[in-house]
Protein backbone atom coordinates (compact mmCIF):
# COMPACT_ATOMS: atom_id res chain seq x y z
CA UNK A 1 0.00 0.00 0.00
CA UNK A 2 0.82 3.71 -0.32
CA UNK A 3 0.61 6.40 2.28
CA UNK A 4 1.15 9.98 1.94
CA UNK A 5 1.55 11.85 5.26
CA UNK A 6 1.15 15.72 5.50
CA UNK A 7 2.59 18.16 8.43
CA UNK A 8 2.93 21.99 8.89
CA UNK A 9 -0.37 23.16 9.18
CA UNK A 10 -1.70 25.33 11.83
CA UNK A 11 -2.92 28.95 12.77
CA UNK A 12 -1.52 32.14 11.31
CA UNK A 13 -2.17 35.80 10.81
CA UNK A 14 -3.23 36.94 7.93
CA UNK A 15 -0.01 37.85 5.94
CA UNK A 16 1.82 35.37 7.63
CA UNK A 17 3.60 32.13 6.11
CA UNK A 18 3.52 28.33 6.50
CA UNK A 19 4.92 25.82 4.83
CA UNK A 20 3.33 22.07 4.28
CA UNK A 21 5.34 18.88 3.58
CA UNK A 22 4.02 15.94 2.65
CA UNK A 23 6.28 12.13 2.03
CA UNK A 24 4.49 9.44 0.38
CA UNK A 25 6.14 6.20 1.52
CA UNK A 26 4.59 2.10 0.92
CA UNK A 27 5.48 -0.33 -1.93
CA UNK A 28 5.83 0.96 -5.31
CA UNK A 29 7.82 2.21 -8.20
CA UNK A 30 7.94 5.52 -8.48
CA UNK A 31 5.69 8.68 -7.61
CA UNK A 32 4.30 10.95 -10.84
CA UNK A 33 2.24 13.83 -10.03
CA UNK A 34 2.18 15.25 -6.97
CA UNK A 35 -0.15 18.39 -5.64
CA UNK A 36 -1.89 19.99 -3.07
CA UNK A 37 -5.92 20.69 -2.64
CA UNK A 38 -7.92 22.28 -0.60
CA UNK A 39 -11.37 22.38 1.06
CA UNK A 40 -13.01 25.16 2.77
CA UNK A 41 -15.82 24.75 5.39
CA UNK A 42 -18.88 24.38 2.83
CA UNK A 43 -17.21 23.88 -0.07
CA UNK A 44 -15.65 21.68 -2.78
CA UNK A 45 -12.33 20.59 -2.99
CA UNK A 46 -9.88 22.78 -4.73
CA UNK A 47 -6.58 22.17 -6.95
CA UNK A 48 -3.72 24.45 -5.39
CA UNK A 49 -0.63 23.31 -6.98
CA UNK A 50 0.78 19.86 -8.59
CA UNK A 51 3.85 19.45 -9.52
CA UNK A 52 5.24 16.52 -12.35
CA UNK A 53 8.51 14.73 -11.45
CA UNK A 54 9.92 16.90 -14.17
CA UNK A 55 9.66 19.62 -12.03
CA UNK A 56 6.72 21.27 -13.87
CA UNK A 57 4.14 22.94 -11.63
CA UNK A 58 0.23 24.12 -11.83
CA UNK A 59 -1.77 26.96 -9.59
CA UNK A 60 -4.54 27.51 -8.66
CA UNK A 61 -5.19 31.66 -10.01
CA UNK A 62 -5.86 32.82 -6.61
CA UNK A 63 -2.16 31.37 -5.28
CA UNK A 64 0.05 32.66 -7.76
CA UNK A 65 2.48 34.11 -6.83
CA UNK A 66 1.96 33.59 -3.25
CA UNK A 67 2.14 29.58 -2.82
CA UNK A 68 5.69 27.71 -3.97
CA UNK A 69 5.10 24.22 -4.81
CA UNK A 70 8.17 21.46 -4.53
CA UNK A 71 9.42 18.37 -4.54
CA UNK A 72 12.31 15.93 -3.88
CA UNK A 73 12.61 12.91 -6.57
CA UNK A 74 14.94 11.24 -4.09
CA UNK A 75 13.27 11.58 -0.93
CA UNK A 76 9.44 11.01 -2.50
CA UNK A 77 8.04 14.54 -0.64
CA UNK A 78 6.56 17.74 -2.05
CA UNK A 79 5.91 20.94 -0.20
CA UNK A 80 4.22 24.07 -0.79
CA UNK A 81 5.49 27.38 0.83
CA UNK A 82 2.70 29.60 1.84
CA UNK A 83 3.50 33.13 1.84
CA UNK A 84 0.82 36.29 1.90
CA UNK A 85 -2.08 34.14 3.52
CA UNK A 86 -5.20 35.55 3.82
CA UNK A 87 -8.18 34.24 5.77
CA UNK A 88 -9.79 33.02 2.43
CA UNK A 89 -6.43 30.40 2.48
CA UNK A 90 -8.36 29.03 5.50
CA UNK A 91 -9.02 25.33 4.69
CA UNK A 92 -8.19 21.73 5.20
CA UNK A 93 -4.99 20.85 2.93
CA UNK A 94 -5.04 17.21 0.88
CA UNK A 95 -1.52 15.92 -0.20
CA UNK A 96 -2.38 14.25 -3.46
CA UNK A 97 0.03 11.76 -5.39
CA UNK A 98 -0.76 9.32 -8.77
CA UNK A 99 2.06 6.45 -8.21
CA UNK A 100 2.51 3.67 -10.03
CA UNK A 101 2.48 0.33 -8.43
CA UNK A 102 1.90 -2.91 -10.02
CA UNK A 103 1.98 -1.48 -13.50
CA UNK A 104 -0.98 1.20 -13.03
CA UNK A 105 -0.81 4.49 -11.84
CA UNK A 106 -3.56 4.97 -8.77
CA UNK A 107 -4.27 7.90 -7.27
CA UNK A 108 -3.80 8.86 -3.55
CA UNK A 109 -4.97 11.22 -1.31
CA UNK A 110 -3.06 12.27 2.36
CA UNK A 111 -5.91 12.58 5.68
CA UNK A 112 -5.48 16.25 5.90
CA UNK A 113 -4.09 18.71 7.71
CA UNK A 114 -5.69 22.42 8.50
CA UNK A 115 -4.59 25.73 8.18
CA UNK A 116 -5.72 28.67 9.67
CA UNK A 117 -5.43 32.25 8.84
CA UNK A 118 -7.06 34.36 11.17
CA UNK A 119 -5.72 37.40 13.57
């Protein structure tokens, strides 16, 4: 099996920073995409950044150029640097992964971990 574990969340002023890490770790052969989401109290889940194991990276409009998505090959862990947060950042954050195992690529999700922007 896979797991993906996520840390670094927690409550910050609003212009404040976090960063999130997340390490997938299990049986398989290698880890593809990798991303962030997010869901708000009352709402769907959201894309915030993937990254491919090439190094090329998606964002969501309303985190660019605020969030830094990225990754280590070696180690199997992405992060995402959260600068400028705002209260609308408030949400629980999903590591995400696609990793192939047993020929097939199956996607993965991390249990969560919250952030809070509030003063």
């Amino acid at each position: 099996q896979v797991q993906l574990v996520e840390s670094g969340g927690g409550l910050v002023q609003p212009g404040g920073s976090l960063r999130l890490s997340c390490a997938a770790s299990g049986s398989f052969n290698r880890v593809a995409v990798m991303g962030w989401y997010r869901q708000a109290p009352g709402k769907q889940r959201e894309l915030v950044a993937t990254i491919t194991n090439g190094g090329s990276t998606n964002y969501a409009d309303s985190v660019k150029g605020r969030f830094t998505i990225s990754r280590d090959n070696a180690k199997n862990t992405v992060d995402l640097q959260m600068n400028s947060l705002k209260p609308e950042d408030t949400a629980d954050y999903y590591c995400h992964a696609y990793v192939l195992r047993l020929g097939a690529y199956y996607a993965y999700w991390g249990p969560g971990t919250q952030v809070t922007v509030s003063s």
